[in-house]
Protein backbone atom coordinates (compact mmCIF):
# COMPACT_ATOMS: atom_id res chain seq x y z
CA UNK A 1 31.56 -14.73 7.32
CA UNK A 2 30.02 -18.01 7.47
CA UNK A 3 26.89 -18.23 5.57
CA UNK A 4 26.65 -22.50 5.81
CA UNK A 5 22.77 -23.48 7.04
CA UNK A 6 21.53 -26.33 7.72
CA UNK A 7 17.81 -26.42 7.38
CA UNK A 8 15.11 -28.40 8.04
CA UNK A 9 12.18 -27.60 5.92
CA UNK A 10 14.48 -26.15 3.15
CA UNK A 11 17.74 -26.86 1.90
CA UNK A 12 19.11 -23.66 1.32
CA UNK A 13 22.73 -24.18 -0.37
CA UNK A 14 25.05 -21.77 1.16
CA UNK A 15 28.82 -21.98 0.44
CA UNK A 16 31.58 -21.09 3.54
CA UNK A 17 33.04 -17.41 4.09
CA UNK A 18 31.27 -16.05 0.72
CA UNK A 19 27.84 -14.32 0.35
CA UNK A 20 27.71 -13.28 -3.35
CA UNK A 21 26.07 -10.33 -4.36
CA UNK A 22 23.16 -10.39 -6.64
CA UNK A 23 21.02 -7.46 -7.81
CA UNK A 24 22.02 -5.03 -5.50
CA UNK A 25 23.77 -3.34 -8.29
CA UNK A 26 22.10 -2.10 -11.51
CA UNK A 27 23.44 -3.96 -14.89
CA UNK A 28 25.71 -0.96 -15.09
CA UNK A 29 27.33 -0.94 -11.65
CA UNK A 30 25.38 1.80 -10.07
CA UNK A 31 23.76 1.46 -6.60
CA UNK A 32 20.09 1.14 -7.01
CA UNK A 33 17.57 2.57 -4.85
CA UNK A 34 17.33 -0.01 -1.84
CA UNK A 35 14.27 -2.39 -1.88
CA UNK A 36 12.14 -3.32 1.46
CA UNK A 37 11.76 -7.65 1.14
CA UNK A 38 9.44 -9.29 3.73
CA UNK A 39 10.37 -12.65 4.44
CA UNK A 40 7.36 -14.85 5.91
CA UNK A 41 8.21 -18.14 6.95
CA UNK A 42 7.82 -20.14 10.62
CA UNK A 43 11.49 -21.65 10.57
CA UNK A 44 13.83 -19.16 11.58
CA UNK A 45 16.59 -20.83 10.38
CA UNK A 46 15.02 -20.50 6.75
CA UNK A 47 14.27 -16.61 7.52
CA UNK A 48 17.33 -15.95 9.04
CA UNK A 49 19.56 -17.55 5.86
CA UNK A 50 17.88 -16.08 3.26
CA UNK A 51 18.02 -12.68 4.85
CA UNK A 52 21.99 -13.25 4.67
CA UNK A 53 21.79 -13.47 1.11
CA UNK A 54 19.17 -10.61 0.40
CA UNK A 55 21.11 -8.61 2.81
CA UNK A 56 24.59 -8.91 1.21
CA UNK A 57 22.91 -7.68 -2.11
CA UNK A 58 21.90 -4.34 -0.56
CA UNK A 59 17.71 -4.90 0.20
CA UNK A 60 16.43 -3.85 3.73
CA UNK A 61 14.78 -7.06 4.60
CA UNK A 62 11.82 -7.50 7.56
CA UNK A 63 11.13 -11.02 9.09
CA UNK A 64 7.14 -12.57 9.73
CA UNK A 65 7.12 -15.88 11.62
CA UNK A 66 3.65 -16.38 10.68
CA UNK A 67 0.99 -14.57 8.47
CA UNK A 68 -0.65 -12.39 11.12
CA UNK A 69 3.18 -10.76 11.79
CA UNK A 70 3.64 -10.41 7.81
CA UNK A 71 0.44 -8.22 8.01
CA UNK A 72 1.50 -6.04 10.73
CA UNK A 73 4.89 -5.63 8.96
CA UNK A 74 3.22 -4.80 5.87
CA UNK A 75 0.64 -1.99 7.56
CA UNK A 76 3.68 0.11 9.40
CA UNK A 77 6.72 -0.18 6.84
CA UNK A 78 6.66 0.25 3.20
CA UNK A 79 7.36 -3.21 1.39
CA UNK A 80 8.39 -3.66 -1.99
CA UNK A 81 8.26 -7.71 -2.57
CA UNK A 82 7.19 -10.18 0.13
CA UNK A 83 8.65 -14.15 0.20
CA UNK A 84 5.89 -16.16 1.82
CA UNK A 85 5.63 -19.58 2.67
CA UNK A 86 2.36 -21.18 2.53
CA UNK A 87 2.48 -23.76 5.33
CA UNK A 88 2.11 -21.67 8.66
CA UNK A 89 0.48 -21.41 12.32
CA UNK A 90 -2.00 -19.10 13.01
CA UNK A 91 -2.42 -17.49 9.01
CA UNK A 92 -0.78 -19.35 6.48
CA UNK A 93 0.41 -18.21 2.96
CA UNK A 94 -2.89 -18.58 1.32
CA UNK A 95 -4.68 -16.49 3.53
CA UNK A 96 -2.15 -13.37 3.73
CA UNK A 97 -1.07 -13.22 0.03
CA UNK A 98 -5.84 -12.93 0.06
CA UNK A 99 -5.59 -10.67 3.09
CA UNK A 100 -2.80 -8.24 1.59
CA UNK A 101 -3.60 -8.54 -1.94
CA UNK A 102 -7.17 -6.35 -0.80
CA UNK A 103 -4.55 -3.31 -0.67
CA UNK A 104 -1.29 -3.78 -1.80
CA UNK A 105 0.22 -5.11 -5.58
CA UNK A 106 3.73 -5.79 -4.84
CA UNK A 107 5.40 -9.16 -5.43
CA UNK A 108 4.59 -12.28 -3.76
CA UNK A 109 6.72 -15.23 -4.06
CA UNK A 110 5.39 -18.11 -2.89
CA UNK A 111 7.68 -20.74 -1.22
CA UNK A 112 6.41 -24.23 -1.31
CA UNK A 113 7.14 -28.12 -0.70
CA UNK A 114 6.65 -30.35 -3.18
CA UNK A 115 3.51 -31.70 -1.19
CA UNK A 116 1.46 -28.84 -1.88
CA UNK A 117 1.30 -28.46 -5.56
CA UNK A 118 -2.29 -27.84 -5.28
CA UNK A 119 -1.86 -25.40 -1.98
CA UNK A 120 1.06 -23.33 -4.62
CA UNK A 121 -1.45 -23.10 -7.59
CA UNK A 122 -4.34 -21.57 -5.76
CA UNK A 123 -1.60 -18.97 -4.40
CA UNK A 124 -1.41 -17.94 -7.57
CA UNK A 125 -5.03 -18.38 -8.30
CA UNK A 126 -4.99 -15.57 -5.77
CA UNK A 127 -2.69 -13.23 -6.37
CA UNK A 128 1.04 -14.64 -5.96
CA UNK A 129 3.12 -13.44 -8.48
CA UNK A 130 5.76 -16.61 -8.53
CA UNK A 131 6.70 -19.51 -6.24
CA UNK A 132 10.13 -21.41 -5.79
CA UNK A 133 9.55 -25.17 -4.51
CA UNK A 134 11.80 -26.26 -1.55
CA UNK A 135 14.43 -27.61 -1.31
CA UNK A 136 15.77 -24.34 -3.45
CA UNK A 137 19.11 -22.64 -3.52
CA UNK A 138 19.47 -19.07 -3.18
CA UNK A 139 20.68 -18.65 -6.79
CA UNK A 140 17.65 -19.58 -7.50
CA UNK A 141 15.55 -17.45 -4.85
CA UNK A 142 17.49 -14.42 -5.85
CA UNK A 143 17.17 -14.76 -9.09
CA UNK A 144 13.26 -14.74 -8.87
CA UNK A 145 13.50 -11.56 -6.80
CA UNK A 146 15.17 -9.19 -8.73
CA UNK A 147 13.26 -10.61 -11.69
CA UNK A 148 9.85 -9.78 -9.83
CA UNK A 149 11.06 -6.23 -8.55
CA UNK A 150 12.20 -5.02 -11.51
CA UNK A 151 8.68 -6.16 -13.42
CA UNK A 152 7.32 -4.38 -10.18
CA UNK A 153 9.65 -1.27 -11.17
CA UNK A 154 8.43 -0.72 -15.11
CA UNK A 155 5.42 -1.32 -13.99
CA UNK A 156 4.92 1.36 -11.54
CA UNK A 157 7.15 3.44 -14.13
CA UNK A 158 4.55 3.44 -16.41
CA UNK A 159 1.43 4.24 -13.71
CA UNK A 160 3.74 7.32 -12.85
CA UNK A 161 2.51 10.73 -14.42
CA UNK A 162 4.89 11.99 -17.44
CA UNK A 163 5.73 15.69 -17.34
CA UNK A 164 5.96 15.80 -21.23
CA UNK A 165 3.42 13.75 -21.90
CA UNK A 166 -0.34 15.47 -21.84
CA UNK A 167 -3.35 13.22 -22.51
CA UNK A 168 -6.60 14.45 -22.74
CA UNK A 169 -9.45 11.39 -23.02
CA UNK A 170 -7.63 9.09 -25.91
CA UNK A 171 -5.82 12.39 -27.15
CA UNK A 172 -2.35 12.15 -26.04
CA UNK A 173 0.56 14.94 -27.03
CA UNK A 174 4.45 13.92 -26.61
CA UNK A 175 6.72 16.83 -25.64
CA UNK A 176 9.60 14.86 -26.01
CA UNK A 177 8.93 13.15 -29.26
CA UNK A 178 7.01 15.99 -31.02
CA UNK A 179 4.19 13.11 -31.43
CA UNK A 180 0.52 12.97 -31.28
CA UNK A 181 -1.98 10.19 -31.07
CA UNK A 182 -5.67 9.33 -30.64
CA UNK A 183 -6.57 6.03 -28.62
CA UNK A 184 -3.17 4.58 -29.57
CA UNK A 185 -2.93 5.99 -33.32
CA UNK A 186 -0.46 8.33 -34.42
CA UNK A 187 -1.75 11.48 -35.90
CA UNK A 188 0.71 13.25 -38.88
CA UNK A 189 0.38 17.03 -38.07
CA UNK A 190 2.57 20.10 -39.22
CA UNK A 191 5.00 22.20 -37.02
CA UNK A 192 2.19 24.66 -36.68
CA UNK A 193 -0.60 22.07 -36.29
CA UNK A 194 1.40 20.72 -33.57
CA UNK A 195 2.12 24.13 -31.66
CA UNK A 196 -1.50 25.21 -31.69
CA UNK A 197 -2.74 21.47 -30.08
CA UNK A 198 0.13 21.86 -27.81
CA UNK A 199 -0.80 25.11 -26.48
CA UNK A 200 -4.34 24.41 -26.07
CA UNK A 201 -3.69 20.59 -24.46
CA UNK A 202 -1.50 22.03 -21.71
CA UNK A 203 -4.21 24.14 -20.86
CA UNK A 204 -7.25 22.24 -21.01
CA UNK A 205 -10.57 24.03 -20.29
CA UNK A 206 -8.95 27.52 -20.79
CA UNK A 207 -10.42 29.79 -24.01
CA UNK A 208 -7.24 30.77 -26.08
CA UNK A 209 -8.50 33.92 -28.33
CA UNK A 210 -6.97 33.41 -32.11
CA UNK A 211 -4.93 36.79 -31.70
CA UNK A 212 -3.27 34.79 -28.30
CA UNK A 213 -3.12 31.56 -30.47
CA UNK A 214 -1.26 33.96 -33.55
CA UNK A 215 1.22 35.63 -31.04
CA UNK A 216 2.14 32.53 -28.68
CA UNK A 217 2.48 30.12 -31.73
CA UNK A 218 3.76 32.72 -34.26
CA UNK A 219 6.24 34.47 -31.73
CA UNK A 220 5.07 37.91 -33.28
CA UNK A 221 2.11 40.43 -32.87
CA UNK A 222 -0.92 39.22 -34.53
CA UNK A 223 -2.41 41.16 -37.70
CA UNK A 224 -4.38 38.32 -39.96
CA UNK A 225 -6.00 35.81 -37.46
CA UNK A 226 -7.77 34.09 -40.52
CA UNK A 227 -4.91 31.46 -40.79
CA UNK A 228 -5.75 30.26 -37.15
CA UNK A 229 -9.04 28.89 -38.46
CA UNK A 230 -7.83 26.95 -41.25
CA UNK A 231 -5.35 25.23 -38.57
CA UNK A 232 -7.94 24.63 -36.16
CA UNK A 233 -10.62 22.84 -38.99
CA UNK A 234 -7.28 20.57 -40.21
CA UNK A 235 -6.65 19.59 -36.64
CA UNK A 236 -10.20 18.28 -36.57
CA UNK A 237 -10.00 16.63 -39.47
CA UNK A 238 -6.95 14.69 -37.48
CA UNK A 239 -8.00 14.34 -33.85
CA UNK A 240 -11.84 14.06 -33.81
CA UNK A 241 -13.90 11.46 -35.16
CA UNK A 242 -16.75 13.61 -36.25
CA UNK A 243 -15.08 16.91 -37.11
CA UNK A 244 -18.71 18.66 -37.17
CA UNK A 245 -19.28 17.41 -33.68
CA UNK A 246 -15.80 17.99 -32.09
CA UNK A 247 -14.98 15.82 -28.82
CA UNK A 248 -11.81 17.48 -28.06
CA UNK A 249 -11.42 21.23 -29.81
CA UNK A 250 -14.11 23.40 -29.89
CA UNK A 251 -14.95 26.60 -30.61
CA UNK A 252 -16.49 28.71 -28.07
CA UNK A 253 -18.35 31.53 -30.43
CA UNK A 254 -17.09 35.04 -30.09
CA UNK A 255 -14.02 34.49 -28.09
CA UNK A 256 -11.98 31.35 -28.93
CA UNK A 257 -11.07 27.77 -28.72
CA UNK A 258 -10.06 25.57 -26.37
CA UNK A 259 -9.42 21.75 -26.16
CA UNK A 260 -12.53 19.85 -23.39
CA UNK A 261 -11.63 18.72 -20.71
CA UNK A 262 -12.36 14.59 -20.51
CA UNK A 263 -13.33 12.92 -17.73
């Protein structure tokens, strides 16, 4: 393979018969799911050799000769990060990263001479996440990538719902690390404190009767409810702010409690 370019608007610095493989692999060796790259950029030559590189490291990559194309790309396939250079006929750089950055938040690297220092800072007035100033090398350029996709991969890890996790308003119970908070505090409670809140967060809205509470909690038939008060007033005292005027559990007279649902 011969991945030499010469270029014209960029130097790109590719070395003979050897396409080295960045990123495509995780930092212990395993294949990672494969990442969708747009490149946008009017010389093909430039398009062309850094799809060589992002290709050899495992990402599907899509080419844009001009802003309007990157557009159309970006409204039929599903993109992850998007390379875009921001002097271009018809829509340049400024004017997608505006135009995309109305629906989509994945990465936008900004390519860039060294003419238009003022052209690269409103791009990321606007919305570009990083820019690389030609001439670059691709060590360089792939190095910027996988550092943007895998901000763009914690951070749409932590927008993703958690199973174990149940949050109710700023009440929020951890399955998996037997902890409770309230708008970011932790909140001390006892193995039986914790049960009942648990039971009555992953059911939000529903009435739990204190003989259900006694028996679900307790793991045996219920004969002395009283206890299931005295629980339920020292969770207040931990979760609500006014314990007389509960936010979260309440008592609904004659039948039960239940934690509110928030909106």
């Amino acid at each position: 393979m011969n991945c030499q370019k010469n270029q014209r608007k960029g130097e790109l610095a590719f070395s003979k018969g050897v396409c080295p493989l960045w990123g495509g692999l995780s930092e212990k060796g395993e294949v990672m799911e494969t990442n969708h790259v747009l490149i946008v950029e009017d010389d093909r030559e430039i398009r062309e050799g850094v799809q060589i590189y992002l290709q050899s490291q495992g990402y599907k990559v899509f080419q844009a000769a001009d802003g309007v194309e990157g557009l159309e790309i970006i409204e039929r396939e599903e993109i992850h990060l998007a390379i875009v250079d921001i002097m271009m006929p018809r829509m340049d750089g400024i004017r997608m990263t505006m135009k995309l950055r109305e629906k989509y938040d994945f990465p936008v690297i900004m390519l860039s001479a060294k003419s238009e220092e003022v052209d690269k800072i409103t791009g990321l007035n606007i919305g570009a996440d990083d820019y690389v100033t030609k001439p670059f090398t691709p060590m360089e350029l792939m190095a910027r990538v996988n550092s943007q996709l895998r901000r763009y991969r914690k951070f749409l890890e932590k927008l993703a719902p958690k199973e174990n996790v149940h949050v109710i308003g700023g009440l929020e119970i951890n399955e998996d690390t037997v902890e409770v908070s309230v708008d970011g505090v932790p909140v001390k409670m006892t193995p039986i404190e914790y049960k009942i809140l648990l039971l009555l967060a992953k059911n939000p809205g529903r009435v739990f009767s204190s003989e259900e509470i006694y028996e679900r909690v307790w793991q045996e038939k219920a004969i002395n409810t009283d206890t299931i008060m005295v629980h339920v007033r020292n969770i207040r005292e931990k979760i609500e702010i006014d314990p007389k005027n509960p936010k979260y559990l309440k008592v609904v007279w004659g039948v039960g409690y239940k934690i509110e649902k928030q909106p």
